[in-house]
Protein backbone atom coordinates (compact mmCIF):
# COMPACT_ATOMS: atom_id res chain seq x y z
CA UNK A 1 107.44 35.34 48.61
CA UNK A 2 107.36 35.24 45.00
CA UNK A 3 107.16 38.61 43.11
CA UNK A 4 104.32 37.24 40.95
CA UNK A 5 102.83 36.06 43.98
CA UNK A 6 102.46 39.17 46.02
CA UNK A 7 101.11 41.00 42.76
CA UNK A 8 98.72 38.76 42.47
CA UNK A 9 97.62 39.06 46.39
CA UNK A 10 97.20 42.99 46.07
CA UNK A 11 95.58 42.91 42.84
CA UNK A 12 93.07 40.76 44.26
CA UNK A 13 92.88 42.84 47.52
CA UNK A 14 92.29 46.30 45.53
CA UNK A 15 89.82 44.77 43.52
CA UNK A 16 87.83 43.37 46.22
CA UNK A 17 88.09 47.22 47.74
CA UNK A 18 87.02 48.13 44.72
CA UNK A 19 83.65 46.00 44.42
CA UNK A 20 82.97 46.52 48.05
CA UNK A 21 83.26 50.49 47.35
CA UNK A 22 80.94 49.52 44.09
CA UNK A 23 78.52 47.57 46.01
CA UNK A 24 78.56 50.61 49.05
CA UNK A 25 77.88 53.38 46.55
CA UNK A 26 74.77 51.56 45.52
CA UNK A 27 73.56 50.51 48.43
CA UNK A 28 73.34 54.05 49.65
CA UNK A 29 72.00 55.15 46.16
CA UNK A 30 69.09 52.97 46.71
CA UNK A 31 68.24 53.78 49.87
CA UNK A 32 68.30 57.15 48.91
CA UNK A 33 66.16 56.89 46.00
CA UNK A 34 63.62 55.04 48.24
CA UNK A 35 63.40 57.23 50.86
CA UNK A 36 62.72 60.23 47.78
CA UNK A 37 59.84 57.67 46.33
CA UNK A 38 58.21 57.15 49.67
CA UNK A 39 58.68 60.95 51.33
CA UNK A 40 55.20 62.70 51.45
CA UNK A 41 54.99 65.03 49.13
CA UNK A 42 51.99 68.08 49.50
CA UNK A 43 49.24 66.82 47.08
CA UNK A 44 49.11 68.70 43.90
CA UNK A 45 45.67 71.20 43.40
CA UNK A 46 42.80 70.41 42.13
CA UNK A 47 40.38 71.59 40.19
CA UNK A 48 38.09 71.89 43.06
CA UNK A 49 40.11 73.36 45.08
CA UNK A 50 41.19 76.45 42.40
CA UNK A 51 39.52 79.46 42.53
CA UNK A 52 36.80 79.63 39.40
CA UNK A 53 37.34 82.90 37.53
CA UNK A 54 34.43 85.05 37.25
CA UNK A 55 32.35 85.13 33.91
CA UNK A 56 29.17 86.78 32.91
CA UNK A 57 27.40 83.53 31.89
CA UNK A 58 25.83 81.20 34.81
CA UNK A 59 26.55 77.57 32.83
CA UNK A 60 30.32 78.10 33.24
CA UNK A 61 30.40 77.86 37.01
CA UNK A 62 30.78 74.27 38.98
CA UNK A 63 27.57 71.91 39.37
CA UNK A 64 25.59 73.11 36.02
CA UNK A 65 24.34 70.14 34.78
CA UNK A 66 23.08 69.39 31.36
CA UNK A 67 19.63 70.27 31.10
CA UNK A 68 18.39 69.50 27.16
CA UNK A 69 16.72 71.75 24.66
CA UNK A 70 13.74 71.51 26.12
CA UNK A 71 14.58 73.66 28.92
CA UNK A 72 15.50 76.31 25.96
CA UNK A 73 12.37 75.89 23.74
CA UNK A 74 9.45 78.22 25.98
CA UNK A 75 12.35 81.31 25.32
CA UNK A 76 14.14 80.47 21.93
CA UNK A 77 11.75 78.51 19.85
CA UNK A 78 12.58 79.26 16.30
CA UNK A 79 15.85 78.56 17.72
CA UNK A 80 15.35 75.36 18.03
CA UNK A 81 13.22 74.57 15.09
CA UNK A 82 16.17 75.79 12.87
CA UNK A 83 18.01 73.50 14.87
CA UNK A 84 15.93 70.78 14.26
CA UNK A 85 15.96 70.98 10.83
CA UNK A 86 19.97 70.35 10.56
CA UNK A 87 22.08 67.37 10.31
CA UNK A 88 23.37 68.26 13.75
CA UNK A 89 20.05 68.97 15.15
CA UNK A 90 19.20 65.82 14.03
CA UNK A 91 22.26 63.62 15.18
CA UNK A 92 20.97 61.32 18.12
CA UNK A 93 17.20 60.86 19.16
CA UNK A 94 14.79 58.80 21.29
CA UNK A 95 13.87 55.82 18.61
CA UNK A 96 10.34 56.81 17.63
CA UNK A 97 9.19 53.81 15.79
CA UNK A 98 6.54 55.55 13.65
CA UNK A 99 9.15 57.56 12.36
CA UNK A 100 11.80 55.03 11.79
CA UNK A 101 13.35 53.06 8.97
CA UNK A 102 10.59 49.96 7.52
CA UNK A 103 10.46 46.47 8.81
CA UNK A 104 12.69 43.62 6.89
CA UNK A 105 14.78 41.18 7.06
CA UNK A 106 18.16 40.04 5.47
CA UNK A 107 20.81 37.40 5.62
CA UNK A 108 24.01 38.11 6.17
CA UNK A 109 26.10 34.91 4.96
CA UNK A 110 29.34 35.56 6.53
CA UNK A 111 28.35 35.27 9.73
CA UNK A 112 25.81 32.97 8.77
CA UNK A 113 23.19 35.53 10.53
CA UNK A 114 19.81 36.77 10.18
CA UNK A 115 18.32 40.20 11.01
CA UNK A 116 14.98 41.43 10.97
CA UNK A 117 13.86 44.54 11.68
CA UNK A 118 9.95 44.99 13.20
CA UNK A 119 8.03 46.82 15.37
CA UNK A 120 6.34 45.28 18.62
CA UNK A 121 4.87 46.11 21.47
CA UNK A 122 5.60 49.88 20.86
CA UNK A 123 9.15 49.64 19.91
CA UNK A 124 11.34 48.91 17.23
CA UNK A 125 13.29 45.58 17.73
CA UNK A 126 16.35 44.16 16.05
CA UNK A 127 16.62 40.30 16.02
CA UNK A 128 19.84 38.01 15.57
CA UNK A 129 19.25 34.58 14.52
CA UNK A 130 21.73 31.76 13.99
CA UNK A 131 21.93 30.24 10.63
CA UNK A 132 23.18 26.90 9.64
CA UNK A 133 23.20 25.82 6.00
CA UNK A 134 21.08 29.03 5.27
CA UNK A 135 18.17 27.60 8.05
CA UNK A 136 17.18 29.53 11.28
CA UNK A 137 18.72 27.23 14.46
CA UNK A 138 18.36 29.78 17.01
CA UNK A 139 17.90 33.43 18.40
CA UNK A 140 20.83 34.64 19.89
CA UNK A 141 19.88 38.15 20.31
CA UNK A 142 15.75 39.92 19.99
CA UNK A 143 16.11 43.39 21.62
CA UNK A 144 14.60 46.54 21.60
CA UNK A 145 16.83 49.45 20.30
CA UNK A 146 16.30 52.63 22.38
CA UNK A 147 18.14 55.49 20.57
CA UNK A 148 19.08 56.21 16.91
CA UNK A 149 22.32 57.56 15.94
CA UNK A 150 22.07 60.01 12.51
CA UNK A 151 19.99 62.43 11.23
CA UNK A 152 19.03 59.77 8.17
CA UNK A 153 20.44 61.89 5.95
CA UNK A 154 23.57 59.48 5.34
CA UNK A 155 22.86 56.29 7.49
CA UNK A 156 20.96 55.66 10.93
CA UNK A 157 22.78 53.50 13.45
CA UNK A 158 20.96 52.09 16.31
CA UNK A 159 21.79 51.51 20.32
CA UNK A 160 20.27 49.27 22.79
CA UNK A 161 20.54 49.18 26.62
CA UNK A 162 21.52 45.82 27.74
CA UNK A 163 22.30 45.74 31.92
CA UNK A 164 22.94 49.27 31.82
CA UNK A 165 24.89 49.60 29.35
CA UNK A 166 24.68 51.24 25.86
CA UNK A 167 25.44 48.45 22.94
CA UNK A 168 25.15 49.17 18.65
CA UNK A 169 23.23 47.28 16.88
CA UNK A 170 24.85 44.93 14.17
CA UNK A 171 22.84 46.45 11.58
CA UNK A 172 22.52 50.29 9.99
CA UNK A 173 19.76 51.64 7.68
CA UNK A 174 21.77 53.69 4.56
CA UNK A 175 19.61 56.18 3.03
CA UNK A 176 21.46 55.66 -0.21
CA UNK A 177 20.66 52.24 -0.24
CA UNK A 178 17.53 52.64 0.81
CA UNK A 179 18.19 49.35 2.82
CA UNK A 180 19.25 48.11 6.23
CA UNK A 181 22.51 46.33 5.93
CA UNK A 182 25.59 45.58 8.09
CA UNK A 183 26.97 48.62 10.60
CA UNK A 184 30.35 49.89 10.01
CA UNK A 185 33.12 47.00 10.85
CA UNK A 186 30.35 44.55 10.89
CA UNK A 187 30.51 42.89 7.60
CA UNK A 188 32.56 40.72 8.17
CA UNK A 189 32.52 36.71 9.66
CA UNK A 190 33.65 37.30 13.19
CA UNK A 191 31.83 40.31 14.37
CA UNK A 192 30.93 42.25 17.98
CA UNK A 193 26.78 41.12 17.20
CA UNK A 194 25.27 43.16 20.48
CA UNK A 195 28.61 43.33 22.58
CA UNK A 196 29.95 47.00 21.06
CA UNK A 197 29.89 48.84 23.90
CA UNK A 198 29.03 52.78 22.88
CA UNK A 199 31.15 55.30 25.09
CA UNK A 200 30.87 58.94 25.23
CA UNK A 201 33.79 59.41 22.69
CA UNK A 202 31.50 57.57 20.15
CA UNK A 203 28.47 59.84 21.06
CA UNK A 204 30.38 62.85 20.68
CA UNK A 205 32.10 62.05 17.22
């Protein structure tokens, strides 16, 4: 047989030894990291399942639930009228329409919209109408806003509850302004109208 030949045999032969001891060593790497994926492993603790360390106040153990200030006001009352008479004290409430910004109504032409602001039935409403070529087509949105974010010191944004869920309004009073004009990230053509959802991370900001 040809020198050249023969080389050419067992170079091919050890390479093929090679590939299959390639393709072997992965095979059982794979299996092994499977079986380490899909072992059971002992569930990691929880916090119900730590032990709660002692403390000498009784809102710091498990199942308190938030009760409101006026579960604080019959022992701490000049507590909370100081409190109410801050910013913070101040910075989310029940809309209380006899207390709340005036009635009006402005256009806002880059989203060809109009809002108006009035109170009905008991409540303060915000209404959403559809302009074309500065006219009134139709009312895409008439709903009754339910809480008030701001002491009114800076601005007052408002949130409704549509289907359970908490929306902002498209409009803000500004106490600077003395005015109701577009909320933050509203003013603008292409805007959420009443589909901002509010999540706790917004409340507590």
């Amino acid at each position: 047989m040809n020198s050249s030949i023969f080389k050419t045999i067992v170079l091919a032969i050890t390479r093929s030894r090679r590939w299959w001891l390639s393709a072997s060593v992965g095979g059982v790497a794979a299996l092994a990291a499977v079986w380490w994926l899909g072992r059971e492993r002992p569930m990691p603790a929880t916090l119900a399942t730590l032990p709660w360390p002692a403390s000498p106040f009784r809102n710091t153990v498990p199942g308190v639930a938030y009760v409101g200030s006026d579960r604080c006001v019959s022992c701490h009352p000049s507590h909370l009228a100081s409190l109410r008479r801050t910013g913070m004290g101040r910075s989310m409430a029940v809309v209380d329409p006899t207390v709340a910004p005036p009635d009006a109504e402005f256009d806002h032409p880059v989203s060809k919209r109009r809002y108006t602001v009035v109170r009905k039935n008991g409540q303060l409403w915000h209404r959403e109408t559809l302009l074309v070529d500065g006219k009134p087509v139709a009312v895409l949105n008439d709903i009754p806003v339910k809480y008030v974010v701001g002491s009114g010191r800076h601005a007052q944004t408002f949130l409704a509850e549509i289907d359970g869920f908490l929306v902002e309004s498209p409009i803000t009073w500004y106490a600077s302004r003395r005015a109701w004009f577009m909320s933050p990230g509203y003013d603008r053509a292409e805007h959420a109208g009443f589909q901002r959802a509010i999540s706790d991370n917004c409340l507590f900001c």
